[in-house]
Structures are given as C-alpha cells and as structure tokens.
PDB file of N, CA and C in Angstrom:
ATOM      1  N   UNK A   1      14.668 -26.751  27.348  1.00  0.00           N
ATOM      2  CA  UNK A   1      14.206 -26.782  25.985  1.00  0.00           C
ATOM      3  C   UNK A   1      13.639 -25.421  25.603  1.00  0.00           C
ATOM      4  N   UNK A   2      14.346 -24.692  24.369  1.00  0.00           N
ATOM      5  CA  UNK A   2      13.591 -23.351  24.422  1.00  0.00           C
ATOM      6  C   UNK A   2      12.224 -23.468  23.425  1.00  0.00           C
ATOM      7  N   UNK A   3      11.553 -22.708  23.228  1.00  0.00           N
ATOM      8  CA  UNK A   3      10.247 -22.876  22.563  1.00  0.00           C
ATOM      9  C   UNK A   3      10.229 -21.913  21.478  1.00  0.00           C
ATOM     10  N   UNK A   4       9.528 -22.239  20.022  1.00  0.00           N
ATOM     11  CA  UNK A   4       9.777 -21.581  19.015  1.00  0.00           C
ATOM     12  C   UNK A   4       9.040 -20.461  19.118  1.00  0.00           C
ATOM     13  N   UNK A   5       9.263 -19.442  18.781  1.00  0.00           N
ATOM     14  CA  UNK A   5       8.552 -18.399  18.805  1.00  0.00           C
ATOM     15  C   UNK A   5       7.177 -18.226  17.617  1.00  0.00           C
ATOM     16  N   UNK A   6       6.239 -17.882  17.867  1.00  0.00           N
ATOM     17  CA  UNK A   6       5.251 -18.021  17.122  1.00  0.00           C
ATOM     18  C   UNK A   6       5.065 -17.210  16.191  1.00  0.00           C
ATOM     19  N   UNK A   7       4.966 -17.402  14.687  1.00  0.00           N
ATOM     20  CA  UNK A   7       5.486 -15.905  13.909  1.00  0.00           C
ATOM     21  C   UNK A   7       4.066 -15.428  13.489  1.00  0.00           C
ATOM     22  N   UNK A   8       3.376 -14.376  13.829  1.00  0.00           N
ATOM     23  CA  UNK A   8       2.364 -13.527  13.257  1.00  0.00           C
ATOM     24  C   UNK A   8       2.114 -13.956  10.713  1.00  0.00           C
ATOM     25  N   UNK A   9       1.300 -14.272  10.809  1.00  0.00           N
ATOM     26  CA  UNK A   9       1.636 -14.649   9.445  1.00  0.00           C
ATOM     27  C   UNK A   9       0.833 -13.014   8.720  1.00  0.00           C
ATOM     28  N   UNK A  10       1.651 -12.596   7.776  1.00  0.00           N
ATOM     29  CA  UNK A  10       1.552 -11.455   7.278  1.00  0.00           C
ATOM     30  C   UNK A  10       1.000 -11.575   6.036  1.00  0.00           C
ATOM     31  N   UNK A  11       0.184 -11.104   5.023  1.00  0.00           N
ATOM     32  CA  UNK A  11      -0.090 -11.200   3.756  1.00  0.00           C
ATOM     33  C   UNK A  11       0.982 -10.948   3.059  1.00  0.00           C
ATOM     34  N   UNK A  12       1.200 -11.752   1.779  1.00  0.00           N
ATOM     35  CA  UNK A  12       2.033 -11.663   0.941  1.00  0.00           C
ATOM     36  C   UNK A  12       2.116 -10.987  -0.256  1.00  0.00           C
ATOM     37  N   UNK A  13       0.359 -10.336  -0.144  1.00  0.00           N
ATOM     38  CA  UNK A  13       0.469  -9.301  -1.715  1.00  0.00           C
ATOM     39  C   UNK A  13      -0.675  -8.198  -0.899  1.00  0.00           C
ATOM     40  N   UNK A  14      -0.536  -7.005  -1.299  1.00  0.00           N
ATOM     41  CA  UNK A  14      -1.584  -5.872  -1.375  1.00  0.00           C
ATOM     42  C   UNK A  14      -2.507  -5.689  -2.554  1.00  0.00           C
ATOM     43  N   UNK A  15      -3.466  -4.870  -2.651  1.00  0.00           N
ATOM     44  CA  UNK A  15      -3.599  -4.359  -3.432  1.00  0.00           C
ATOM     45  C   UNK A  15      -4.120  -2.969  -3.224  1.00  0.00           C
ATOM     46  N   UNK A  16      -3.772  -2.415  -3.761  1.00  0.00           N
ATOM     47  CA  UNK A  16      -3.636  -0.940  -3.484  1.00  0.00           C
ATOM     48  C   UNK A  16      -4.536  -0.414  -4.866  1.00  0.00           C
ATOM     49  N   UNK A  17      -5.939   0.665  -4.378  1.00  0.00           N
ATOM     50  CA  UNK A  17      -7.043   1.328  -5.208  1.00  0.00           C
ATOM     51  C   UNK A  17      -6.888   2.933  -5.179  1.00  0.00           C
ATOM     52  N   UNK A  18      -6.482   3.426  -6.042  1.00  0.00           N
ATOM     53  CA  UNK A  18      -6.764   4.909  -5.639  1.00  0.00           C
ATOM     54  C   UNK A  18      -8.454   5.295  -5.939  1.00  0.00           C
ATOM     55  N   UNK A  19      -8.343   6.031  -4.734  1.00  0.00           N
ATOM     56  CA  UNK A  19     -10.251   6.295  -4.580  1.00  0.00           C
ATOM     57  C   UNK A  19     -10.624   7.829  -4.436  1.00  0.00           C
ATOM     58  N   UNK A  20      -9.133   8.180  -4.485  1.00  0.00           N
ATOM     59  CA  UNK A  20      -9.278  10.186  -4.256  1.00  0.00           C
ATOM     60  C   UNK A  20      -8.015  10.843  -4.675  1.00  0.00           C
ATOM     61  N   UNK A  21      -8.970  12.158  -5.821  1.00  0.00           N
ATOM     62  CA  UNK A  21      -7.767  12.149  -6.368  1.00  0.00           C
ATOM     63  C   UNK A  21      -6.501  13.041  -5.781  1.00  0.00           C
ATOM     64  N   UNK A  22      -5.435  12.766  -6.590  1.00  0.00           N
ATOM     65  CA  UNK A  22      -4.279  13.612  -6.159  1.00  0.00           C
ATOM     66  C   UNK A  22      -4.270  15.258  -6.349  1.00  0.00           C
ATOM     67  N   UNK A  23      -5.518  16.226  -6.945  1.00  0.00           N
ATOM     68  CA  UNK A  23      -5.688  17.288  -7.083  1.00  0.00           C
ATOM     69  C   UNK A  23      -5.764  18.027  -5.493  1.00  0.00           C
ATOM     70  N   UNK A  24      -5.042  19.316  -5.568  1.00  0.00           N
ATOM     71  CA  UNK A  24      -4.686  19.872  -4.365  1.00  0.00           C
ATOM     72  C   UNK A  24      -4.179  19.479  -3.128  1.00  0.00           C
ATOM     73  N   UNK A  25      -3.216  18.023  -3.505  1.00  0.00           N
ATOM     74  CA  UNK A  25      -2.725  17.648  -2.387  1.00  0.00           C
ATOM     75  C   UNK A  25      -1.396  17.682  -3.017  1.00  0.00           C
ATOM     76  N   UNK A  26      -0.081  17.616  -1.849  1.00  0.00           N
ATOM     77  CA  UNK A  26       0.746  18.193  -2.046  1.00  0.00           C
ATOM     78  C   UNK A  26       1.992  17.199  -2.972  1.00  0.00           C
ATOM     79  N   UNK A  27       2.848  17.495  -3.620  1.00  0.00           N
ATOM     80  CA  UNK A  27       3.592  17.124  -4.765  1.00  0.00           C
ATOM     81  C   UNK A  27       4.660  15.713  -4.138  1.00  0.00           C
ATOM     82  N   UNK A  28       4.921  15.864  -2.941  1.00  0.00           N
ATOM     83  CA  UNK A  28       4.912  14.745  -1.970  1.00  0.00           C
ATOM     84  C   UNK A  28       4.314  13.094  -2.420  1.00  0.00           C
ATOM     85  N   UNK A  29       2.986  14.099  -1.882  1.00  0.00           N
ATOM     86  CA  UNK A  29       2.155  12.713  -2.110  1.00  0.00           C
ATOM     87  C   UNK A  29       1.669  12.565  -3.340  1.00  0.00           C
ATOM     88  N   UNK A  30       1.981  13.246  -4.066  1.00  0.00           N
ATOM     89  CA  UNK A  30       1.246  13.008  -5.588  1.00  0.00           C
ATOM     90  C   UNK A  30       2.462  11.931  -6.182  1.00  0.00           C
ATOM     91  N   UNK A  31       3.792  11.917  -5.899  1.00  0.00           N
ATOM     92  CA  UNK A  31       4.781  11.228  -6.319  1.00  0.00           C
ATOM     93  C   UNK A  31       4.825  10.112  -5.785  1.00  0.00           C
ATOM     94  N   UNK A  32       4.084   9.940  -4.235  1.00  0.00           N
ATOM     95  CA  UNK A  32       3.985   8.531  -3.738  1.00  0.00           C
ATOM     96  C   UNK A  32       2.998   7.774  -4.315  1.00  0.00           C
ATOM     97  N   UNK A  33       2.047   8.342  -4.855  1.00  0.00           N
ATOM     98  CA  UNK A  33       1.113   7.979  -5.408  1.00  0.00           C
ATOM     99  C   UNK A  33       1.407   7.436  -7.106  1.00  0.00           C
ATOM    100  N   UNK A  34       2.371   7.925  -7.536  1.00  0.00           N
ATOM    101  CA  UNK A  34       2.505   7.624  -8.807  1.00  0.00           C
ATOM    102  C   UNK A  34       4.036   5.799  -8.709  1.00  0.00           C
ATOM    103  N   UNK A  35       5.011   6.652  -7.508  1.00  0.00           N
ATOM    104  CA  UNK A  35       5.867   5.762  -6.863  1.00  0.00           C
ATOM    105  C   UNK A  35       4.803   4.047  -6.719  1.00  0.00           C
ATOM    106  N   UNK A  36       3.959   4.353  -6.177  1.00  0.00           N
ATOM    107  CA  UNK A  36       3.061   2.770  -6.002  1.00  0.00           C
ATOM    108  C   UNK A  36       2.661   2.338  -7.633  1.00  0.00           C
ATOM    109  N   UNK A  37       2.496   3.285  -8.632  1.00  0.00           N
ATOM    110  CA  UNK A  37       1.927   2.685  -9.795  1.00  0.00           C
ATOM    111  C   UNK A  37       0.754   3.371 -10.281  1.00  0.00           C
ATOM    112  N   UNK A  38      -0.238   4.021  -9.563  1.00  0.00           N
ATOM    113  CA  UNK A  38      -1.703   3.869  -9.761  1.00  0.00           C
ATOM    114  C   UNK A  38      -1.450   5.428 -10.669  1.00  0.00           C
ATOM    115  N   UNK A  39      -2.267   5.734 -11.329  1.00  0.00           N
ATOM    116  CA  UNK A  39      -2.023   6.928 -12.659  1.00  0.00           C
ATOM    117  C   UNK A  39      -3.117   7.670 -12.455  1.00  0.00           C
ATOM    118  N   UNK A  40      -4.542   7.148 -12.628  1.00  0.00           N
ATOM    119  CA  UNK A  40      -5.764   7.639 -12.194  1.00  0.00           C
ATOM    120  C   UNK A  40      -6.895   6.789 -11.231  1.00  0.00           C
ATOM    121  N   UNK A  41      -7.721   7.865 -10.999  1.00  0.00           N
ATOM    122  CA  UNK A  41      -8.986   7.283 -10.186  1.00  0.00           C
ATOM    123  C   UNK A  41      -9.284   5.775 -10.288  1.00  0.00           C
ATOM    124  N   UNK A  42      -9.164   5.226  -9.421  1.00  0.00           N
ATOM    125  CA  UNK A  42      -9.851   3.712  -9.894  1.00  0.00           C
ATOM    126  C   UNK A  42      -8.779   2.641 -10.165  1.00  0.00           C
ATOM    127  N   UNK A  43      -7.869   3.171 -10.293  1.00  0.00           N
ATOM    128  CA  UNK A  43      -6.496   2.085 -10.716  1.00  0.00           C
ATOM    129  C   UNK A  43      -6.249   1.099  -9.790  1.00  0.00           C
ATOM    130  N   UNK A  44      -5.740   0.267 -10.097  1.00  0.00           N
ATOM    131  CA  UNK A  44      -5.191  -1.096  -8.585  1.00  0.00           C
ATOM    132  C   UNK A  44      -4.512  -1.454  -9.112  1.00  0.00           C
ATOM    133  N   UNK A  45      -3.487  -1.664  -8.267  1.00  0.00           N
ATOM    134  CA  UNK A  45      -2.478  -2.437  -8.296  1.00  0.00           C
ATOM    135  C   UNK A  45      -2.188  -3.745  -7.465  1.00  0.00           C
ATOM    136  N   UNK A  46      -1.122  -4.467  -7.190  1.00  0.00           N
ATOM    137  CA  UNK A  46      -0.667  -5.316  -6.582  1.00  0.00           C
ATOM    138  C   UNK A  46       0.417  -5.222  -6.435  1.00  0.00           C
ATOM    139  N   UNK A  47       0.820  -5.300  -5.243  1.00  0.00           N
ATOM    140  CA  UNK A  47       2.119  -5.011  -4.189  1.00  0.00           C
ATOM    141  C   UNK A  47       2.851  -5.476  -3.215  1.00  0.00           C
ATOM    142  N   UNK A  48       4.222  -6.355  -3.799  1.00  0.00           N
ATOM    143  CA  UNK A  48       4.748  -7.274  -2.119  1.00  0.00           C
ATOM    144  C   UNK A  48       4.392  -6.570  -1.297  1.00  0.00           C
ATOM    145  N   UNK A  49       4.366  -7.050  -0.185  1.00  0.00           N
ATOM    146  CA  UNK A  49       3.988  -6.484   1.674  1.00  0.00           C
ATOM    147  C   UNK A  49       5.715  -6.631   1.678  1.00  0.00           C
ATOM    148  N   UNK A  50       5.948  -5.461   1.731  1.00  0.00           N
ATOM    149  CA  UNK A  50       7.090  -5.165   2.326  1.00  0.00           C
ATOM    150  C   UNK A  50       6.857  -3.560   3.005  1.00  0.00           C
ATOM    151  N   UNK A  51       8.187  -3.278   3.892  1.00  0.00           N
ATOM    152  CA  UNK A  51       8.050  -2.141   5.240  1.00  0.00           C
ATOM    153  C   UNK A  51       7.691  -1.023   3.471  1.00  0.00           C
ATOM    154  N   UNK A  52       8.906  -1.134   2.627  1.00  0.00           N
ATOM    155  CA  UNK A  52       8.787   0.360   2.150  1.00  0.00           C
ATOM    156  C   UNK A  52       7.369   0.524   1.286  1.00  0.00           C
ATOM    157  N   UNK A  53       6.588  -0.326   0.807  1.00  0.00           N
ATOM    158  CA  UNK A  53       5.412  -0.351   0.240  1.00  0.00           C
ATOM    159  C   UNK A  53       4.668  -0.015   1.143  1.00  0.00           C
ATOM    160  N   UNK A  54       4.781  -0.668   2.508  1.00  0.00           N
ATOM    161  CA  UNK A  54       3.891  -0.237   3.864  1.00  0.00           C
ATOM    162  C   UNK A  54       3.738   1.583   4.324  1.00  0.00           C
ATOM    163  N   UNK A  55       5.163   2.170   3.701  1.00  0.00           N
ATOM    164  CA  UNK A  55       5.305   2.970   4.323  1.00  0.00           C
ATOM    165  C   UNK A  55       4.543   4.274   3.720  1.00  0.00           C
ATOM    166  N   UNK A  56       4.473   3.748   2.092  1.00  0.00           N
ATOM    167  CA  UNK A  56       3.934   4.682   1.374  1.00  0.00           C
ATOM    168  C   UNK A  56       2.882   4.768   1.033  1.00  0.00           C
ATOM    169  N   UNK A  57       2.081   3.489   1.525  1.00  0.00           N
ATOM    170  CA  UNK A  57       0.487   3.459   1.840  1.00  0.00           C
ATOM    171  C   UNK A  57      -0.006   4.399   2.783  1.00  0.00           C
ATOM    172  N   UNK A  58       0.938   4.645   3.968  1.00  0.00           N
ATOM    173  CA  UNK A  58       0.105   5.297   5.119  1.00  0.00           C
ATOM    174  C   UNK A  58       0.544   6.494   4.900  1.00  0.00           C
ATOM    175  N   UNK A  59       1.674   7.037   3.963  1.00  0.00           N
ATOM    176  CA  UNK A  59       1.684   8.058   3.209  1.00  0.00           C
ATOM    177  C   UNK A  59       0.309   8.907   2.686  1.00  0.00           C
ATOM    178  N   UNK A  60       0.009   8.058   2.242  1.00  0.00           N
ATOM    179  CA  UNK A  60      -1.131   8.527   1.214  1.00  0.00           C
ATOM    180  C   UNK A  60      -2.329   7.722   1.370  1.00  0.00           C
ATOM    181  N   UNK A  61      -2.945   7.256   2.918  1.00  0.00           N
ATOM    182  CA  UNK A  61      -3.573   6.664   3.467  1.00  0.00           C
ATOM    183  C   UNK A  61      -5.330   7.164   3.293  1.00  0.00           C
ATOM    184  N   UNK A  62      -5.498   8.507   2.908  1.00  0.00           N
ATOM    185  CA  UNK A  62      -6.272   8.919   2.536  1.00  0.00           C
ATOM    186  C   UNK A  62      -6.893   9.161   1.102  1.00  0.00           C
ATOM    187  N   UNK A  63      -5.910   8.438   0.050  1.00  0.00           N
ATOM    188  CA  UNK A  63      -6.290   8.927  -0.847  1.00  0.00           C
ATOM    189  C   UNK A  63      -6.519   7.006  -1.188  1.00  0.00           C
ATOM    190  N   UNK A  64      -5.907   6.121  -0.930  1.00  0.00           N
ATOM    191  CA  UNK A  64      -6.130   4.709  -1.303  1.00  0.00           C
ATOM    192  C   UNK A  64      -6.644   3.676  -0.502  1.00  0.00           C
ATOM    193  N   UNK A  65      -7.366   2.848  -1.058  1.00  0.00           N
ATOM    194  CA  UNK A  65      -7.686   1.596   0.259  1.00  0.00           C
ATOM    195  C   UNK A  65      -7.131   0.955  -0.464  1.00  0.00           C
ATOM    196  N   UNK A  66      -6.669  -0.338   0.511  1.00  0.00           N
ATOM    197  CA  UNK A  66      -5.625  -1.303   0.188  1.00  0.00           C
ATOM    198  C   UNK A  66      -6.590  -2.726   1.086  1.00  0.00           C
ATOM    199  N   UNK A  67      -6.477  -4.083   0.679  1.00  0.00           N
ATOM    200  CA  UNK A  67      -6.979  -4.974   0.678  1.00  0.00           C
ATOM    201  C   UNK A  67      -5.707  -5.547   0.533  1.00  0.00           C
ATOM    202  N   UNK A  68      -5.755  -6.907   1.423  1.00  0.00           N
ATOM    203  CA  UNK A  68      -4.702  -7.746   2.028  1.00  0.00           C
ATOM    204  C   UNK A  68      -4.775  -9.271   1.320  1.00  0.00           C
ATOM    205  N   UNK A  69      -4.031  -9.382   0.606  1.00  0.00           N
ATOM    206  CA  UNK A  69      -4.193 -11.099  -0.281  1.00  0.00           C
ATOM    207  C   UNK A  69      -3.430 -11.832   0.096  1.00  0.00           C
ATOM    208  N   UNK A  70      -4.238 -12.994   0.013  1.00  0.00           N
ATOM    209  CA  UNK A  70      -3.003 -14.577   0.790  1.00  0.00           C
ATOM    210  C   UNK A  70      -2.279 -15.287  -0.676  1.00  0.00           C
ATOM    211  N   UNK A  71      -1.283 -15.395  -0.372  1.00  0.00           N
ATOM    212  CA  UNK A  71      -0.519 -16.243  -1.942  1.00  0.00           C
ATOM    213  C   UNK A  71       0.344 -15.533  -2.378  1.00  0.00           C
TER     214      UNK A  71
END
C-alpha cells in the first residue's frame, strides 16, 4: 500500500508593502518594483503565491515586507 505524500500547505495570497524607497537603487529593481504594482512608499498590494511573484520579492527583498494570507 503506498502512502500519500504529505503536501506542505502554502499561502494563497501575499501582500507585498514597499517600505524603502527605489531612489539610488538600480533600474533593475526599480522595474521589479513597479512589475509587483506598488508606485510609492507605503503602497500594498496583494499577490497569488506563485514561483514568479516569489521570485521578484527576493528581488527586491530589501526594499518590501511581505505578509502571508490564508484564503
């Protein structure tokens, strides 16, 4: 009898705060930063948990905190 594998349960929404701004950082990350949504200081958004949203958080891991929502 094989046994089901146990699946890690992942959040289904982000939310993503910019908390620092995009001044003197490089044009890169100023586009990932605009790529997620957020325009200025203070903005949030909400964001499927998916890899490429994942990827552009840790992109720009310093400039946003992100908070993990169930639903």
């Amino acid at each position: 009898m094989r046994k089901k594998k146990e699946t890690i349960s992942r959040p289904k929404q982000l939310r993503v705060k910019l908390v620092r701004s995009v001044i003197g950082y490089p044009e890169d990350q100023r586009a990932t930063v605009r790529g997620l949504g957020l325009r200025r200081l203070n903005d949030e958004v909400i964001r499927a948990d998916t890899p490429e949203i994942r990827g552009m958080i840790k992109k720009v891991a310093l400039l946003v905190k992100v908070e993990y929502l169930e639903g």
